[in-house]
C-alpha atoms as a PDB file:
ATOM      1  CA  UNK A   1     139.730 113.274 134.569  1.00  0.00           C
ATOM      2  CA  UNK A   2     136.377 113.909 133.558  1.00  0.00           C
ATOM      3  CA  UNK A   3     137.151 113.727 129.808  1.00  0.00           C
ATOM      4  CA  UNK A   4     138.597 110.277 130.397  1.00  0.00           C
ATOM      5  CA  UNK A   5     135.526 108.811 132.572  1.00  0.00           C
ATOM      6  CA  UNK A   6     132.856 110.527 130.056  1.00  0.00           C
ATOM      7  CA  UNK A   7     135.192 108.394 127.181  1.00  0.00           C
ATOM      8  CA  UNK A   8     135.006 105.441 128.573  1.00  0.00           C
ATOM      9  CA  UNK A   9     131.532 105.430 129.650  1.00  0.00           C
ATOM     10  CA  UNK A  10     130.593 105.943 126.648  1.00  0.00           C
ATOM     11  CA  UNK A  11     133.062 103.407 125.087  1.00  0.00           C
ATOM     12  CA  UNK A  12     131.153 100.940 127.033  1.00  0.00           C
ATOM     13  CA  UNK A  13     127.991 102.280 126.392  1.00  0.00           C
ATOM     14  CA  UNK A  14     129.054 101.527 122.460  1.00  0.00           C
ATOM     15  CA  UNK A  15     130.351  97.989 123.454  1.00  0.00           C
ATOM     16  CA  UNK A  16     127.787  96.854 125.379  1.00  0.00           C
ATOM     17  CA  UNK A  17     124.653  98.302 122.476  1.00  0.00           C
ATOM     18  CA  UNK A  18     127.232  96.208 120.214  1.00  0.00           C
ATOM     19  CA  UNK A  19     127.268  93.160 122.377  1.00  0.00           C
ATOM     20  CA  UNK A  20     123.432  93.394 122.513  1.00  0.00           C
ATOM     21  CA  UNK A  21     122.853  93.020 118.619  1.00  0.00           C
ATOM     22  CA  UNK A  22     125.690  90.516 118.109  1.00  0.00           C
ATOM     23  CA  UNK A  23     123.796  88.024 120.825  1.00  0.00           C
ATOM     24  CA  UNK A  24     121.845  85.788 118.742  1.00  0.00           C
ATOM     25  CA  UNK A  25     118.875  85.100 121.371  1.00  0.00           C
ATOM     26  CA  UNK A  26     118.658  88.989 121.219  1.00  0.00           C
ATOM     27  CA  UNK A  27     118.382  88.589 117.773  1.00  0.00           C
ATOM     28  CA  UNK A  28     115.154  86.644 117.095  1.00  0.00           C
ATOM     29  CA  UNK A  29     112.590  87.887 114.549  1.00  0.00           C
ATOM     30  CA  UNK A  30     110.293  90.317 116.589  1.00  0.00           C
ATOM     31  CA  UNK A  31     109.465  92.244 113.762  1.00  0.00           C
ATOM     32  CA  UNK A  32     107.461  91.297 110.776  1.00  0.00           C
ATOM     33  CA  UNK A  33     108.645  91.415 106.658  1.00  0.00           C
ATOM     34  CA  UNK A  34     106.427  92.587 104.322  1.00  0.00           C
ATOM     35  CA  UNK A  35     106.840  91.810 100.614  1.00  0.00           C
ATOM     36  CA  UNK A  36     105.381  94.467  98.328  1.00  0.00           C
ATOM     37  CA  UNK A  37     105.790  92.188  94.781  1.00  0.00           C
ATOM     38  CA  UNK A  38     103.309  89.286  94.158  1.00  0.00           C
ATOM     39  CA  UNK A  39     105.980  87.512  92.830  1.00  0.00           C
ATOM     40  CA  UNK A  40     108.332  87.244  95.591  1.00  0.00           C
ATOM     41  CA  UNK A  41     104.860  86.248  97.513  1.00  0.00           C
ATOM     42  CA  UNK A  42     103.936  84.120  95.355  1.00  0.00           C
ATOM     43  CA  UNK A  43     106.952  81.968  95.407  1.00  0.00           C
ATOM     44  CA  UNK A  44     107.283  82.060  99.019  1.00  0.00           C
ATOM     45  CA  UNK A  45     103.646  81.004  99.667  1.00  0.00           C
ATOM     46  CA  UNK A  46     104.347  78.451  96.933  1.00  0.00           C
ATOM     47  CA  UNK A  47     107.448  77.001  98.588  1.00  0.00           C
ATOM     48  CA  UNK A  48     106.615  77.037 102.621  1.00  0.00           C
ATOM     49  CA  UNK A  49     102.289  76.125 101.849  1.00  0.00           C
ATOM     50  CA  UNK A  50     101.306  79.216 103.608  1.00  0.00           C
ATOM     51  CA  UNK A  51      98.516  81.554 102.135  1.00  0.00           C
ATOM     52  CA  UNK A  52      99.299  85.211 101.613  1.00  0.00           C
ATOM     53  CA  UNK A  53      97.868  87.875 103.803  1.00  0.00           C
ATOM     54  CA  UNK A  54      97.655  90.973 102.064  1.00  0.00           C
ATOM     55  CA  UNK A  55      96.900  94.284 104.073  1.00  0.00           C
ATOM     56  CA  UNK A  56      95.498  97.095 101.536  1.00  0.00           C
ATOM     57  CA  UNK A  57      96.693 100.683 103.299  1.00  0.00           C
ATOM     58  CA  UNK A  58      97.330 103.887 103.121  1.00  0.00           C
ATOM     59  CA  UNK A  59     100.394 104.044 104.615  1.00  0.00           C
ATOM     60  CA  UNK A  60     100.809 108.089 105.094  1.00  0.00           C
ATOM     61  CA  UNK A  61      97.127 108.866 105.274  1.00  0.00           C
ATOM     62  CA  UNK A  62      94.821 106.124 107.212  1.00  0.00           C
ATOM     63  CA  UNK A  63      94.141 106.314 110.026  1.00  0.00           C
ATOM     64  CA  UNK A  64      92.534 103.103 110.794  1.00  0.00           C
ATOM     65  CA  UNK A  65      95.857 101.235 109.572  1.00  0.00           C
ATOM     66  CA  UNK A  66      98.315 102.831 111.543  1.00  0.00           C
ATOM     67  CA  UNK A  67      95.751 102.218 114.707  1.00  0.00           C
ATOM     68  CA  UNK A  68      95.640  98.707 113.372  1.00  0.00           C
ATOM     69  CA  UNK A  69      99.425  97.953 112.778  1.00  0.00           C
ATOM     70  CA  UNK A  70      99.967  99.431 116.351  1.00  0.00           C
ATOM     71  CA  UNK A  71      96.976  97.368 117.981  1.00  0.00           C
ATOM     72  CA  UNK A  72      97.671  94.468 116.363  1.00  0.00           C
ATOM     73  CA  UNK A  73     100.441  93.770 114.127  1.00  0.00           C
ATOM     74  CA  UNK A  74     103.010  95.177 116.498  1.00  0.00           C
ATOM     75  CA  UNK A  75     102.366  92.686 119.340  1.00  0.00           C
ATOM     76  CA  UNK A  76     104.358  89.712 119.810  1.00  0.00           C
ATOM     77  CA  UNK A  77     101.441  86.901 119.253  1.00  0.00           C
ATOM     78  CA  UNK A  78     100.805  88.443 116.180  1.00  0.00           C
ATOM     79  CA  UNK A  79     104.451  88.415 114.641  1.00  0.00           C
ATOM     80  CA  UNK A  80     104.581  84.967 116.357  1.00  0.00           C
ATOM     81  CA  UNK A  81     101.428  84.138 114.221  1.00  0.00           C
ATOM     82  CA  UNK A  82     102.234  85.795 111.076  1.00  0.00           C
ATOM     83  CA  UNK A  83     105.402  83.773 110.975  1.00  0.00           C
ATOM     84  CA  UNK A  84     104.307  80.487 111.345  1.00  0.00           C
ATOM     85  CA  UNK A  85     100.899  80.692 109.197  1.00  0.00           C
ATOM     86  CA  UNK A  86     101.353  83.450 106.211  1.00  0.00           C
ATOM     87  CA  UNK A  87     103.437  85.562 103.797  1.00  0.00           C
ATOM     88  CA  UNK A  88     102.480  89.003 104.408  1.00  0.00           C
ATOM     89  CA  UNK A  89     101.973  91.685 101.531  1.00  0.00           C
ATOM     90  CA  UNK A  90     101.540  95.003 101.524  1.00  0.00           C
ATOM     91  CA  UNK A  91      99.916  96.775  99.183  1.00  0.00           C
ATOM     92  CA  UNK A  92     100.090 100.398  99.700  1.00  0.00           C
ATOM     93  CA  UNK A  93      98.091 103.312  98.185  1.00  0.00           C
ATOM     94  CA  UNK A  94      99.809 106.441  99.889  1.00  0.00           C
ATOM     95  CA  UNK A  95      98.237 109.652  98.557  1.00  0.00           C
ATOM     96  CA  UNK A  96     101.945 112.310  99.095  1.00  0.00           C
ATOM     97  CA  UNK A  97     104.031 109.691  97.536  1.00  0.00           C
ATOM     98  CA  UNK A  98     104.720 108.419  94.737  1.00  0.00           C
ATOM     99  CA  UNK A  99     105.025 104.232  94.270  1.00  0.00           C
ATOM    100  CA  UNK A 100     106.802 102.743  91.446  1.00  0.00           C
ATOM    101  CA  UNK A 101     104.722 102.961  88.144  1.00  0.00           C
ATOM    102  CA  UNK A 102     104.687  99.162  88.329  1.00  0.00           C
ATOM    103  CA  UNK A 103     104.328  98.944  91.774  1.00  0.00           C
ATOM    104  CA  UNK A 104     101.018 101.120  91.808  1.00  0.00           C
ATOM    105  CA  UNK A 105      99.395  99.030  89.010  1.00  0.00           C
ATOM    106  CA  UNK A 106     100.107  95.766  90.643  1.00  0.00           C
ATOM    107  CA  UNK A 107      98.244  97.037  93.911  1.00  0.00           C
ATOM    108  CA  UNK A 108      95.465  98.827  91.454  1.00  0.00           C
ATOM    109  CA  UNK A 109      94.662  95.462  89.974  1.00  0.00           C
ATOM    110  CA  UNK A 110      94.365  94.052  93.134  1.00  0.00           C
ATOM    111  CA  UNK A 111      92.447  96.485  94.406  1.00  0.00           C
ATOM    112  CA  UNK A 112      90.147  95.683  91.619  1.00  0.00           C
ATOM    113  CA  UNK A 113      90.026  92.001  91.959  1.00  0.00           C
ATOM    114  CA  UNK A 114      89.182  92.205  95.884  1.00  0.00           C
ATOM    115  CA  UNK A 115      86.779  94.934  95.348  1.00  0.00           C
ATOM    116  CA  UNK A 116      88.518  96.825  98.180  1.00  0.00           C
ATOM    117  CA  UNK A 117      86.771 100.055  98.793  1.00  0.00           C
ATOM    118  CA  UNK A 118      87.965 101.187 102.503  1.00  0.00           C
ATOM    119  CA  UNK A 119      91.101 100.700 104.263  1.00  0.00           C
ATOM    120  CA  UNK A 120      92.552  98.785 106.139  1.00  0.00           C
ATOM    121  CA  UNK A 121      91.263  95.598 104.531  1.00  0.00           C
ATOM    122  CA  UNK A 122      93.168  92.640 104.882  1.00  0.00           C
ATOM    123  CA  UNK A 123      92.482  89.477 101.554  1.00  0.00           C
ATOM    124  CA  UNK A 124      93.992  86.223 102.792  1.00  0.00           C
ATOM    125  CA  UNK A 125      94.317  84.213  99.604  1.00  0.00           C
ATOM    126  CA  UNK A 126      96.145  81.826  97.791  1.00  0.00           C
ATOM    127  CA  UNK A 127      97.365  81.895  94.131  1.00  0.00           C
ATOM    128  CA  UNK A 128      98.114  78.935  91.304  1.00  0.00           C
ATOM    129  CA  UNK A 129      99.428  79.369  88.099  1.00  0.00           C
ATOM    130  CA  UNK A 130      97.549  77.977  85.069  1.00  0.00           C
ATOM    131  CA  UNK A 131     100.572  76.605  82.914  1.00  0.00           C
ATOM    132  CA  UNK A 132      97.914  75.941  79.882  1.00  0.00           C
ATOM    133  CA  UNK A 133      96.220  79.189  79.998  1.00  0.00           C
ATOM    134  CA  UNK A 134      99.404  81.267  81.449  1.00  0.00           C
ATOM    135  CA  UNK A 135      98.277  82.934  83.913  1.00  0.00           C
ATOM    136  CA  UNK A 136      97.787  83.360  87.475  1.00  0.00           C
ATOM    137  CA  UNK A 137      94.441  81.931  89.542  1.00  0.00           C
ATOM    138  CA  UNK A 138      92.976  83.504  93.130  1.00  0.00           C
ATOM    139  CA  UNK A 139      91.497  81.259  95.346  1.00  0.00           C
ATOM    140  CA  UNK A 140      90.050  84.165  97.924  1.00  0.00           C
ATOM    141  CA  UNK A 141      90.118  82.307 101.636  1.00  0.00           C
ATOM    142  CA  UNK A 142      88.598  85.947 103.311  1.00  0.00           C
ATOM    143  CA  UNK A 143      88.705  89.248 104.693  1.00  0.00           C
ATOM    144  CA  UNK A 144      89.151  90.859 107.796  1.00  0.00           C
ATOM    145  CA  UNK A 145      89.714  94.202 108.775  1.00  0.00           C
ATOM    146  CA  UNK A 146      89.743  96.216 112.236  1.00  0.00           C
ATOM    147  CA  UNK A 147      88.304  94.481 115.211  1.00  0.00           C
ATOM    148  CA  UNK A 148      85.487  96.286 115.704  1.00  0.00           C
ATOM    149  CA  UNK A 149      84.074  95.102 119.135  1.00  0.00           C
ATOM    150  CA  UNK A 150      87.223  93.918 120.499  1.00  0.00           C
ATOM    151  CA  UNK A 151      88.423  94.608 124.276  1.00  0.00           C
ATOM    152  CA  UNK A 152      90.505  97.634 124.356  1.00  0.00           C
ATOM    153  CA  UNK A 153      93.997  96.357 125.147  1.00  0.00           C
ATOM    154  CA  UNK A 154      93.232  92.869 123.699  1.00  0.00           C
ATOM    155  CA  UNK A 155      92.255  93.840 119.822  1.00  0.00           C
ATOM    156  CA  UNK A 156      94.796  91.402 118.474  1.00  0.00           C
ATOM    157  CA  UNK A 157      93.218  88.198 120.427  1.00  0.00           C
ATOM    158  CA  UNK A 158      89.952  89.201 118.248  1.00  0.00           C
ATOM    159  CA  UNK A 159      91.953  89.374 115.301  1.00  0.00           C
ATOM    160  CA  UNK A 160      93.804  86.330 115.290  1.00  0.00           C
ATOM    161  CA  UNK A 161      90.406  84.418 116.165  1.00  0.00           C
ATOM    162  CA  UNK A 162      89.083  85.572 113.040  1.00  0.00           C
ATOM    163  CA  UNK A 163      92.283  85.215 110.992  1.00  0.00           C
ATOM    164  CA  UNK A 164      92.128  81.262 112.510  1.00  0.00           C
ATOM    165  CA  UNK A 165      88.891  81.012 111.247  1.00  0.00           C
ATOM    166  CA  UNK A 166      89.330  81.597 108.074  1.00  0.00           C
ATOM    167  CA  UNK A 167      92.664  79.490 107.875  1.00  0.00           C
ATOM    168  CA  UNK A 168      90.370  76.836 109.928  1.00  0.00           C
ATOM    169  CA  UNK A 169      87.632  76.893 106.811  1.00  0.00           C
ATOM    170  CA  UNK A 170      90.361  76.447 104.222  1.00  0.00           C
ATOM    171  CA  UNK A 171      91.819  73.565 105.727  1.00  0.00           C
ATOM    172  CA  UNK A 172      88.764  71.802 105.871  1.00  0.00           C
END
């Protein structure tokens, strides 16, 4: 008897985890996508007229960007944010593993270009291409990084203020 009630406990258990991911209301976005390739970015920023927000990290070693992503880009309003007003990129510079060859020089370059020197640091920016001259132009919109004098608890209001600022400027 107690074979059979364990079984179907846990048969519903399975159904009703099962029923859970195949509601569609349970379903909504509530986590964010990050790109890694400029090109996918690029087309998508092209396509939907959103700038790209790219957050320089060190995914297995900082710190400050973990403490970030959990203060901030974790919470609802920013997810809600990030989806209606950018494309996100990451671009990662781990230090115990390896990216793709490719991969690492895209980010390097970029690096370079932004003059990034401490992480996290977050470039929103928009690129064009230059048919005539092939190749790709940066129109820089601005930087942001941790919240430094934000409320404990609240650190993602202060963020998105500034992040609205500097979409506000660009619009103007």
């Amino acid at each position: 008897m107690r074979k059979w009630l364990f079984s179907v406990v846990v048969i519903f258990g399975v159904l009703t985890c099962k029923a859970q991911t195949d509601n569609p209301e349970r379903n909504q976005p509530d986590t964010l996508h990050w790109f890694t390739s400029v090109g996918e970015v690029y087309n998508l920023s092209n396509s939907t007229g959103r700038p790209i927000f790219a957050f320089f990290t060190g995914s297995d070693w900082c710190g400050w960007c973990h403490k970030l992503q959990r203060e901030v880009f974790e919470k609802p309003s920013f997810v809600e944010w990030a989806g209606k007003n950018v494309v996100l990129l990451e671009l990662d510079f781990p230090r115990r593993k390896a990216l793709a060859p490719e991969l690492a020089q895209q980010n390097n370059e970029l690096q370079q270009v932004f003059r990034v020197g401490s992480f996290p640091t977050i470039w929103m920016f928009c690129l064009t291409k230059d048919e005539a001259a092939k190749k790709i132009n940066i129109s820089a919109l601005g930087s942001l990084g941790y919240p430094p004098s934000a409320e404990a608890g609240k650190e993602e209001v202060s963020f998105l203020a500034n992040a609205n600022r500097i979409l506000a400027s660009c619009k103007k």
